[in-house]
N, C-alpha and C. Protein backbone atom coordinates (compact mmCIF):
# COMPACT_ATOMS: atom_id res chain seq x y z
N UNK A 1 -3.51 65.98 -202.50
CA UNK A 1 -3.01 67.26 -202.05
C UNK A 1 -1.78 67.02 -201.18
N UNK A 2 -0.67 68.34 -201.39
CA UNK A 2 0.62 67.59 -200.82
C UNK A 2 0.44 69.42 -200.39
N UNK A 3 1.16 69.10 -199.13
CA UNK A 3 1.31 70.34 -198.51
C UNK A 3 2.31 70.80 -197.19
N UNK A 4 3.29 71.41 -197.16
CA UNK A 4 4.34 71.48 -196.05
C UNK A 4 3.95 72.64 -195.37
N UNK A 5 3.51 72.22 -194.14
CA UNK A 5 3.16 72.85 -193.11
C UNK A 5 4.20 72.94 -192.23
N UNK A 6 4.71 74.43 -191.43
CA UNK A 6 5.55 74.57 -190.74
C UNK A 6 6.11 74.24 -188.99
N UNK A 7 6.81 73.06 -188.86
CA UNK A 7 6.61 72.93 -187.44
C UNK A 7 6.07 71.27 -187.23
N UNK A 8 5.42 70.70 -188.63
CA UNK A 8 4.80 69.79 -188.72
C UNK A 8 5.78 68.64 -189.86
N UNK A 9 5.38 69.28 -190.43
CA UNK A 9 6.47 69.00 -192.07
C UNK A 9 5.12 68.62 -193.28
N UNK A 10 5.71 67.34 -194.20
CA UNK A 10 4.58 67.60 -195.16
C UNK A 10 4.17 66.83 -195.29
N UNK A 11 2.39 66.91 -195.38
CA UNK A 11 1.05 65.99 -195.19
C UNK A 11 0.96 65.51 -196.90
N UNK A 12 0.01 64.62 -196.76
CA UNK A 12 -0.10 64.31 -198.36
C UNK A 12 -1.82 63.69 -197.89
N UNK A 13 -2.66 64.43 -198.21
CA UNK A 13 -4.11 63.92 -197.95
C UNK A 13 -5.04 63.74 -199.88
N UNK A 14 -5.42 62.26 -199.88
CA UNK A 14 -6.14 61.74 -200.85
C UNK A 14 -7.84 61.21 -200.71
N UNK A 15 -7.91 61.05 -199.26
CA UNK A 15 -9.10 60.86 -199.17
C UNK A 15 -9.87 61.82 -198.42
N UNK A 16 -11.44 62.18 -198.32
CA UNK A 16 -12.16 62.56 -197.47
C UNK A 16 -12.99 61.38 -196.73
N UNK A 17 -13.36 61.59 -195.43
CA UNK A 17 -14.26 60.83 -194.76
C UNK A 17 -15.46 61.88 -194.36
N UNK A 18 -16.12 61.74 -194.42
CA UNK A 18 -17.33 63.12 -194.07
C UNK A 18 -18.92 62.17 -193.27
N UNK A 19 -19.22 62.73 -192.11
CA UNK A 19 -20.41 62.25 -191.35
C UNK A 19 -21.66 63.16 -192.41
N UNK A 20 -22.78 62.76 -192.27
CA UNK A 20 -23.79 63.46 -192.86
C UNK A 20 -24.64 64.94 -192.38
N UNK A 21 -25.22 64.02 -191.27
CA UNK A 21 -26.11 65.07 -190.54
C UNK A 21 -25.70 65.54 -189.41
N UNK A 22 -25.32 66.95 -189.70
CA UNK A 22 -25.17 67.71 -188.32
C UNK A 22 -23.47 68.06 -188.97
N UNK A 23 -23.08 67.79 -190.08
CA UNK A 23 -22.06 68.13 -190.76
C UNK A 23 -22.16 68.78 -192.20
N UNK A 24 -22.58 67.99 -192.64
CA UNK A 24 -22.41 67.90 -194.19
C UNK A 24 -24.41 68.74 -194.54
N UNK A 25 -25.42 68.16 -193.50
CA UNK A 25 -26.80 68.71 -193.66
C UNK A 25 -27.56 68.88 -192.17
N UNK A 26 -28.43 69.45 -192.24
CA UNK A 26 -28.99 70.06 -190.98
C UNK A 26 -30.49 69.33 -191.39
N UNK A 27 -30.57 68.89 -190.10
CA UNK A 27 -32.24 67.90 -190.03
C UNK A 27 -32.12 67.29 -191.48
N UNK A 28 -30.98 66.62 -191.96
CA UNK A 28 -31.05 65.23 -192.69
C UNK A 28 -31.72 66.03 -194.27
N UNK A 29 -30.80 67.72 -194.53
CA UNK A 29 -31.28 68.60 -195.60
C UNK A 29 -29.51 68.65 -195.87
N UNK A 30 -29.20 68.08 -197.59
CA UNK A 30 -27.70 68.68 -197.44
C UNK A 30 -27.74 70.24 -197.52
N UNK A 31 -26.78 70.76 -196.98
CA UNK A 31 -26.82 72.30 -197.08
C UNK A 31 -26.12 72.71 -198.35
N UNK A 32 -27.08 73.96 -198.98
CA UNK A 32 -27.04 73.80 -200.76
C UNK A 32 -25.79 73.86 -201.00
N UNK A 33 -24.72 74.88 -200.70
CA UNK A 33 -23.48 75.36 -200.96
C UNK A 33 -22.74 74.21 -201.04
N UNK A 34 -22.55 73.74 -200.38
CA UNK A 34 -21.54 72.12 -200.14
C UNK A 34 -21.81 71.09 -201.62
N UNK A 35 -22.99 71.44 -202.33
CA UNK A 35 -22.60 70.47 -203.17
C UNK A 35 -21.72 70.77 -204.41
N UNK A 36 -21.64 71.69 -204.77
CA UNK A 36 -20.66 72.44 -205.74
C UNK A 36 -19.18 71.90 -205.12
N UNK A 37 -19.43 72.67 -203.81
CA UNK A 37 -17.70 72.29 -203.10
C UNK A 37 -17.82 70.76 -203.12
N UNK A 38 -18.60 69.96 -203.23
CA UNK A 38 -18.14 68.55 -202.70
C UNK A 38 -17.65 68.03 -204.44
N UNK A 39 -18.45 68.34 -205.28
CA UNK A 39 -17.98 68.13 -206.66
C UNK A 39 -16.91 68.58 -207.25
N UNK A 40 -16.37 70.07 -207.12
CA UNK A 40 -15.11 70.22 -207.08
C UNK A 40 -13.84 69.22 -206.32
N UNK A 41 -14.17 69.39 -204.84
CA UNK A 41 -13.07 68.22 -204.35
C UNK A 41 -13.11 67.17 -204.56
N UNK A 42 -14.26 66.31 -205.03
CA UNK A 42 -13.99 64.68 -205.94
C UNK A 42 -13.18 64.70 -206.80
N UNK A 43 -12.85 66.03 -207.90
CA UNK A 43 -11.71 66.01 -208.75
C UNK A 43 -10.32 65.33 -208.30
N UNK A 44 -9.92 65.76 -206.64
CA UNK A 44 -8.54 65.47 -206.30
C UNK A 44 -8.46 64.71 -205.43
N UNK A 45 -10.15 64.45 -204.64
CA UNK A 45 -10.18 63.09 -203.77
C UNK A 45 -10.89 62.35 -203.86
N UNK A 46 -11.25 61.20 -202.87
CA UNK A 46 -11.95 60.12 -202.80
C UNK A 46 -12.51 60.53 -201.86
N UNK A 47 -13.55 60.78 -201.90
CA UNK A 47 -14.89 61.45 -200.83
C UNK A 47 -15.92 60.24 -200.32
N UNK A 48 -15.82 60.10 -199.05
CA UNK A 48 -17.00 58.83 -198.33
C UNK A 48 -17.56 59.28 -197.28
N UNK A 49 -19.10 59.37 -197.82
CA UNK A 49 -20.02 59.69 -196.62
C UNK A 49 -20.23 58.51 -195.88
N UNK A 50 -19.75 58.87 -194.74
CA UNK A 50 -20.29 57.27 -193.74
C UNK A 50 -21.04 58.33 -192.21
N UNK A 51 -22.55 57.62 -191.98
CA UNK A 51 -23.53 58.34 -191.60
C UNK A 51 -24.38 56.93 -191.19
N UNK A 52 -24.79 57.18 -189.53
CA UNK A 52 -25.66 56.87 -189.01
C UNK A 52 -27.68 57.05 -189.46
N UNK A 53 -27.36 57.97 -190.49
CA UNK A 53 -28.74 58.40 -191.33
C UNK A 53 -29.80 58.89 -190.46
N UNK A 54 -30.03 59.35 -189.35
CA UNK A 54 -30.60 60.17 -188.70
C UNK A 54 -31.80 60.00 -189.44
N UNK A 55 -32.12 60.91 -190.45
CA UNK A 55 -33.29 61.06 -191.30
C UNK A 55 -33.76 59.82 -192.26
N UNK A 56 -32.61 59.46 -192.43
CA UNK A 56 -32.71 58.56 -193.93
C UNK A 56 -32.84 59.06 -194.97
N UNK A 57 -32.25 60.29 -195.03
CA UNK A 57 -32.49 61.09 -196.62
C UNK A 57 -31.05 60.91 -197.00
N UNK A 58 -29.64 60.75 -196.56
CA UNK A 58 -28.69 60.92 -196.78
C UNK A 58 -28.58 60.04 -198.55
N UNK A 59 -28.91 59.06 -198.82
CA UNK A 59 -28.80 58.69 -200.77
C UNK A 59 -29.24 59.99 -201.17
N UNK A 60 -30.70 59.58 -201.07
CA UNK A 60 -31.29 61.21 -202.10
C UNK A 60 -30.76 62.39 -201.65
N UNK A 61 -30.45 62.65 -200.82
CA UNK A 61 -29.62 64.20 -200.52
C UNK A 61 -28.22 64.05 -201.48
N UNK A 62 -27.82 62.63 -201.49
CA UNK A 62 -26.06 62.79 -202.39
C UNK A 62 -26.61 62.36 -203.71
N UNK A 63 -27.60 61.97 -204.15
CA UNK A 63 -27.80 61.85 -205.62
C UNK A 63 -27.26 62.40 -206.70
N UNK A 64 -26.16 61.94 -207.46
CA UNK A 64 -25.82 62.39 -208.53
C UNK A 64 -24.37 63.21 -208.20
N UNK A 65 -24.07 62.95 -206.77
CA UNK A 65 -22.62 63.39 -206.35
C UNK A 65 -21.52 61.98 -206.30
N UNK A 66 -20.42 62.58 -206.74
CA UNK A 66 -19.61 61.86 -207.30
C UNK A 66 -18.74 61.48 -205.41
N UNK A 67 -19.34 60.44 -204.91
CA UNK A 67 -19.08 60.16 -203.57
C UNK A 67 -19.72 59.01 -203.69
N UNK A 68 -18.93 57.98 -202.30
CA UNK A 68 -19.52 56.97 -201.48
C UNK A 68 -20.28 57.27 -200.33
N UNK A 69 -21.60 56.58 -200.73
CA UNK A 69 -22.20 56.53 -198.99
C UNK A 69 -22.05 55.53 -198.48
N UNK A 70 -21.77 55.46 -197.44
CA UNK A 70 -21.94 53.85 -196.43
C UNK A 70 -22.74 54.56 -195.22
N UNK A 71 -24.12 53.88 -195.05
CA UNK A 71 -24.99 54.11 -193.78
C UNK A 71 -24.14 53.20 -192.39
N UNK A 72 -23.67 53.51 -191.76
CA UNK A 72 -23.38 52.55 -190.35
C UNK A 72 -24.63 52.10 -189.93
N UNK A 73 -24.67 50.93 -188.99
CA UNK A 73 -25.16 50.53 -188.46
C UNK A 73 -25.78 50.96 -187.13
N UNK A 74 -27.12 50.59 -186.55
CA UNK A 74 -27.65 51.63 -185.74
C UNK A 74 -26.70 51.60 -184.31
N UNK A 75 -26.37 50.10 -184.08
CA UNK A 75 -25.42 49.98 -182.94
C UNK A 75 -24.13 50.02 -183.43
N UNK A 76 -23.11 50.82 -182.37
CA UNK A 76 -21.79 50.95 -182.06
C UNK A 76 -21.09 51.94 -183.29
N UNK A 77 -21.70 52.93 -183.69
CA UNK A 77 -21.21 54.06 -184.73
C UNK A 77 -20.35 54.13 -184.64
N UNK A 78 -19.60 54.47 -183.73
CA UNK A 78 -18.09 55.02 -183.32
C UNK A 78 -17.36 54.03 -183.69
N UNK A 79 -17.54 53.05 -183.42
CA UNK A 79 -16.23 51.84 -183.92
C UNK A 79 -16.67 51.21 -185.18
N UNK A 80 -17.72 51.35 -185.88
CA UNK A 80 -17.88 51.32 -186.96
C UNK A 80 -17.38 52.51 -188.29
N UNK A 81 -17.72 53.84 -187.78
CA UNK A 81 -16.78 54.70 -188.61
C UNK A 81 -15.50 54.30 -188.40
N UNK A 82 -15.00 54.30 -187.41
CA UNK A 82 -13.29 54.52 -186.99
C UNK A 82 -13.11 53.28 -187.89
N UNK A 83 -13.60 51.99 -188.02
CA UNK A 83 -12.92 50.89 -188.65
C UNK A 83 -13.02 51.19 -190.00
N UNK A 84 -14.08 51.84 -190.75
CA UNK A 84 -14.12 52.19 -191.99
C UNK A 84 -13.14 52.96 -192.46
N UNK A 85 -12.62 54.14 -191.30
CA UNK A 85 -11.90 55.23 -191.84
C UNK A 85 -10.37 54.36 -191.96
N UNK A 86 -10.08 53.32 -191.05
CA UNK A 86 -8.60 52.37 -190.70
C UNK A 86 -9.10 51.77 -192.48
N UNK A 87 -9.98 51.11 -192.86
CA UNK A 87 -10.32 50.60 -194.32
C UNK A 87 -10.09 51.35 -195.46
N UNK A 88 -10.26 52.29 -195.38
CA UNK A 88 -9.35 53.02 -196.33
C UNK A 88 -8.14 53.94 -196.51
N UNK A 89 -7.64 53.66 -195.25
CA UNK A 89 -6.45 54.15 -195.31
C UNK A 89 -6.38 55.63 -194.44
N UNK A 90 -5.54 55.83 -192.69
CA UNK A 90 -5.96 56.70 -192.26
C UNK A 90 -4.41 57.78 -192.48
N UNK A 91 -3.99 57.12 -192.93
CA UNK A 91 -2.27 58.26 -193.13
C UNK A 91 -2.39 59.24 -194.20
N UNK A 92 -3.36 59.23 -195.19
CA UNK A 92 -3.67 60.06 -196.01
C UNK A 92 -5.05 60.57 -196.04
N UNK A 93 -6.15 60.56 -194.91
CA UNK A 93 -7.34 60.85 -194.76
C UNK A 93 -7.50 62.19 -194.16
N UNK A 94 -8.52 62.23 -194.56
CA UNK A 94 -9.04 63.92 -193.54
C UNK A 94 -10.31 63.33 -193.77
N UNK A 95 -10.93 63.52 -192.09
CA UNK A 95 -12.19 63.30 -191.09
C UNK A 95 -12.69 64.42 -191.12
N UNK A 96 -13.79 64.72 -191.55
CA UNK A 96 -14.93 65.46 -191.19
C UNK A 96 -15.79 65.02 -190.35
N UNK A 97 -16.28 66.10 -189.43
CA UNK A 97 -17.66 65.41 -188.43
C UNK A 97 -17.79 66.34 -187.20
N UNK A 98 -18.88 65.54 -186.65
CA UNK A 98 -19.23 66.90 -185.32
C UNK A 98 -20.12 66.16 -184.02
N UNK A 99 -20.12 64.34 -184.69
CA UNK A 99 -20.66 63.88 -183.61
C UNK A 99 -19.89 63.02 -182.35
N UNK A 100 -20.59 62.80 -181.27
CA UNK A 100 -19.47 61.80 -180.64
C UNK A 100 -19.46 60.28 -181.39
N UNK A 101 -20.10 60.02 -182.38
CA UNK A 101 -19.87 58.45 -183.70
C UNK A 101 -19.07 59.25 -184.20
N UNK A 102 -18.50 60.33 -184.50
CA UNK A 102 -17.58 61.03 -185.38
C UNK A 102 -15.78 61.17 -184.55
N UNK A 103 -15.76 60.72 -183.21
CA UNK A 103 -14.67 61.16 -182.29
C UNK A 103 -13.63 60.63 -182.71
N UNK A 104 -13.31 59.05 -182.92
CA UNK A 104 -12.39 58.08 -183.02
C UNK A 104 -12.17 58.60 -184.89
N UNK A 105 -12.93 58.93 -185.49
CA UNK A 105 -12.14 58.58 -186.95
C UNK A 105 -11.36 60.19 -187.23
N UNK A 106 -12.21 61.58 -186.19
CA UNK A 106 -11.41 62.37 -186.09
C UNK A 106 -10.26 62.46 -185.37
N UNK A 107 -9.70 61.50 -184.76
CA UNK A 107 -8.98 61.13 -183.85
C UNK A 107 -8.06 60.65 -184.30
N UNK A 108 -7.79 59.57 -185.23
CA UNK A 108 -7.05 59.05 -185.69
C UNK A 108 -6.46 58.77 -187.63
N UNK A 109 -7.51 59.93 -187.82
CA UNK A 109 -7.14 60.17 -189.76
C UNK A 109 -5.97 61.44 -189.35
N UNK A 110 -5.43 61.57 -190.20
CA UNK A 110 -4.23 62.39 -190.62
C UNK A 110 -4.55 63.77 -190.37
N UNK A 111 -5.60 64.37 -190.56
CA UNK A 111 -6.07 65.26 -190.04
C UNK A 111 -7.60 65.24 -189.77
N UNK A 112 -8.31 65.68 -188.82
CA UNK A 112 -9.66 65.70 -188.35
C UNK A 112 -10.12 67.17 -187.95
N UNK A 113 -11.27 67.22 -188.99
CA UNK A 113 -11.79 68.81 -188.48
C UNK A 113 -12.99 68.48 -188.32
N UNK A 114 -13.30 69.44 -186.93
CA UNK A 114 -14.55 69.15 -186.17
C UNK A 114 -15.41 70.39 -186.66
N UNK A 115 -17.10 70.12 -187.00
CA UNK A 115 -17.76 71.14 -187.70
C UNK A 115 -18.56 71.53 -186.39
N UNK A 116 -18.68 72.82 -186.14
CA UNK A 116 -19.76 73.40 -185.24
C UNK A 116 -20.74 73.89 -186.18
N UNK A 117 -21.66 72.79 -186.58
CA UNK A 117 -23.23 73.73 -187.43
C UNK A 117 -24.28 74.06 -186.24
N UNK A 118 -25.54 74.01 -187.29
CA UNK A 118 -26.36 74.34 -186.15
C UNK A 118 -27.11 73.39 -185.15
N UNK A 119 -26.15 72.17 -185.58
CA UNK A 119 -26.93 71.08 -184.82
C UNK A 119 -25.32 71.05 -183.92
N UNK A 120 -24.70 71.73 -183.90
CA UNK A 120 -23.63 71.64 -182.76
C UNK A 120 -22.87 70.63 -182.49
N UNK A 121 -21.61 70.47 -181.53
CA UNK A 121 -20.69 69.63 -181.88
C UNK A 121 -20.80 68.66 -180.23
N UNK A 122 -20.16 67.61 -180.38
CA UNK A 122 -19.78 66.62 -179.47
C UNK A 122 -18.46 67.05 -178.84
N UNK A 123 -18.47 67.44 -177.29
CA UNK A 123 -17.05 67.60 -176.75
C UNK A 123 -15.97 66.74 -177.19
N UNK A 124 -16.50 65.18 -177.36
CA UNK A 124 -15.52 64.68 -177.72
C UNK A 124 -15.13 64.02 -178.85
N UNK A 125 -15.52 64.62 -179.93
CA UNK A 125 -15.31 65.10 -181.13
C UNK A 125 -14.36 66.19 -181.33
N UNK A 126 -14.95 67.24 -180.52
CA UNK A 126 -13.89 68.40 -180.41
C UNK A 126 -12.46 68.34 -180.11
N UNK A 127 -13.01 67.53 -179.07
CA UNK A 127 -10.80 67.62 -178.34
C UNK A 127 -10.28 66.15 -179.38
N UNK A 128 -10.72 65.59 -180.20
CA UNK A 128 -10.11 64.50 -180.88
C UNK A 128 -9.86 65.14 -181.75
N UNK A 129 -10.08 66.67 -182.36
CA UNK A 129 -9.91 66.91 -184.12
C UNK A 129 -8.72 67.81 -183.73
N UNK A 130 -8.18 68.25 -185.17
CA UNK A 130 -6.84 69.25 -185.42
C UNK A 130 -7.45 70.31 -185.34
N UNK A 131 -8.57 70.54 -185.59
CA UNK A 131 -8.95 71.99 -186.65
C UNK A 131 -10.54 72.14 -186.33
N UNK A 132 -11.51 73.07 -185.21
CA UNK A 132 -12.45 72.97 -185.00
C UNK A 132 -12.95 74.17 -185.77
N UNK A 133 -13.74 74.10 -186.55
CA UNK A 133 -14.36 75.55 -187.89
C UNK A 133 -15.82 75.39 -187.37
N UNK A 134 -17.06 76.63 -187.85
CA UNK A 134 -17.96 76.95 -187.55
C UNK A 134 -19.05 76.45 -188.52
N UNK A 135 -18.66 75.84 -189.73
CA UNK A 135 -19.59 75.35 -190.29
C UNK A 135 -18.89 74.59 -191.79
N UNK A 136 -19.64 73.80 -192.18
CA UNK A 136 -19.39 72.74 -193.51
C UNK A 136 -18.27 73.68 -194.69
N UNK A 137 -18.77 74.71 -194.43
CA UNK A 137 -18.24 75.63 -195.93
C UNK A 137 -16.87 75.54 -195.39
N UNK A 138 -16.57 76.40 -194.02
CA UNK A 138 -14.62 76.89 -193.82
C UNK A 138 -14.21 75.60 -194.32
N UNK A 139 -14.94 74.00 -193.40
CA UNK A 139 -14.21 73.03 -193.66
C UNK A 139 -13.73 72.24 -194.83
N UNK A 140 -14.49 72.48 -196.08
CA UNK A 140 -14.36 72.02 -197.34
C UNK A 140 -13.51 72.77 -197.81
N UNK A 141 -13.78 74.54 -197.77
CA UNK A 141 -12.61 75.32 -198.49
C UNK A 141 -11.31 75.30 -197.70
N UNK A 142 -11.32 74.69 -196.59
CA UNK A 142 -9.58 74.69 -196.14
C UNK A 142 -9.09 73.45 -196.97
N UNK A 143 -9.68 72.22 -197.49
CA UNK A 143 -9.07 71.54 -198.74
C UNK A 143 -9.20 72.21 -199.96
N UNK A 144 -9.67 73.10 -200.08
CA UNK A 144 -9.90 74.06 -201.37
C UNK A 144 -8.72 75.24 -201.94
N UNK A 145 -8.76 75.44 -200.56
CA UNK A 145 -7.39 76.64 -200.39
C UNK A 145 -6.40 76.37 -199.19
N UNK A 146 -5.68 75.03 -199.23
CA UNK A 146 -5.01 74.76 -198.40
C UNK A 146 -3.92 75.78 -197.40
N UNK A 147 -3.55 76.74 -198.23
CA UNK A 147 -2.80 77.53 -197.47
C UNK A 147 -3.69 78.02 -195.89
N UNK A 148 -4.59 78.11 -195.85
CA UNK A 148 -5.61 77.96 -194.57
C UNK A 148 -5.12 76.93 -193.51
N UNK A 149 -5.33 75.85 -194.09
CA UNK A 149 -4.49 74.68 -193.17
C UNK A 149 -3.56 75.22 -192.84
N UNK A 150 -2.40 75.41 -193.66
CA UNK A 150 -0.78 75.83 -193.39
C UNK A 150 -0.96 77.19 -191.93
N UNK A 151 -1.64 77.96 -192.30
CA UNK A 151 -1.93 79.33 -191.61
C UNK A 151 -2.62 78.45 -189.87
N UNK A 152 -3.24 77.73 -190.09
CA UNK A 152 -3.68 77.30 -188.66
C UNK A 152 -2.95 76.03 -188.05
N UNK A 153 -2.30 75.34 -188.65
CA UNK A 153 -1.72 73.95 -188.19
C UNK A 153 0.05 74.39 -187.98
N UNK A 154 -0.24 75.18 -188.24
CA UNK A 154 1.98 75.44 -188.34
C UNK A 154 2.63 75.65 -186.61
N UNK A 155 3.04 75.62 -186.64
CA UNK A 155 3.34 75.52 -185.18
C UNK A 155 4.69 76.44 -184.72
C-alpha cells in the first residue's frame, strides 16, 4: 500500500505486525469479524502475529489464516517483539497492539496503532502509537480503506 498523506508525504506499508490477545482476541478468543478482514489484507501484506500467548490458543485461533505466528518468549516481550518487528523490516511496517510488550514495536514501525478492546490498553503503548482506535475492526479497515489514515495522520 502506497499512500500520500498531507503534511507527512508518502508512506509505502507491506507488512503487518499484530499482538494477539487483548488486540486481535479477547481472553485468548479471536474476535469473529477480524478473520475475513485478516484474509482479505494477506492479499496485499505480510501479516505476523507475534504474541506472548496469554491463553495458548493463539495457533488454533489462526488456523487456516494465511499469517505468521511467532509466540515470544515468557521473559522480556518488549524487546523481543521490537527485535522481531527491526527483523522484518520497520520502514514499511504497521504495528498493531495494546500492550506495554506491544510499546517499542509501536514505537518504532512506520506506523503504530494502538487498539483500546475490552481488555484495554497500556499507557505506554498509547503515547508510542500514531493512531489510537477503539477496537480490532477501525484498525484493520484503516489498511482497508486507507483514505482514513490520510483523514487522521495529515497534518
Amino acid at each position: 500500500m502506497e499512500i500520500e498523506i498531507l503534511g507527512v508525504g508518502k508512506i509505502v506499508l507491506k507488512r503487518i505486525i499484530l499482538d494477539f490477545n487483548g488486540t486481535l482476541a479477547t481472553s485468548g478468543v479471536l474476535i469473529k469479524e477480524t478473520k475475513d478482514i485478516l484474509e482479505n489484507l494477506s492479499k496485499a501484506f505480510d501479516i505476523h502475529i507475534v504474541t506472548g500467548d496469554t491463553f495458548s490458543s493463539t495457533k488454533e485461533q489462526l488456523k487456516g489464516l494465511n499469517v505468521k505466528t511467532i509466540i515470544a518468549p515468557l521473559i522480556d516481550q518488549i524487546t523481543f517483539k521490537l527485535e522481531y518487528a527491526k527483523s522484518i523490516g520497520l520502514s514499511n511496517l504497521v504495528a498493531i497492539g495494546n500492550g506495554k510488550n506491544d510499546s517499542l514495536m509501536l514505537k518504532y514501525a512506520k506506523l503504530g496503532i494502538c487498539v483500546i478492546g475490552k481488555e484495554g490498553a497500556n499507557i505506554e503503548a498509547l503515547q508510542n502509537s500514531d493512531i489510537v482506535v477503539c477496537d480490532i475492526i477501525s484498525a484493520l479497515e484503516m489498511l482497508l480503506y486507507p483514505k482514513r489514515l490520510v483523514a487522521t495522520l495529515r497534518a
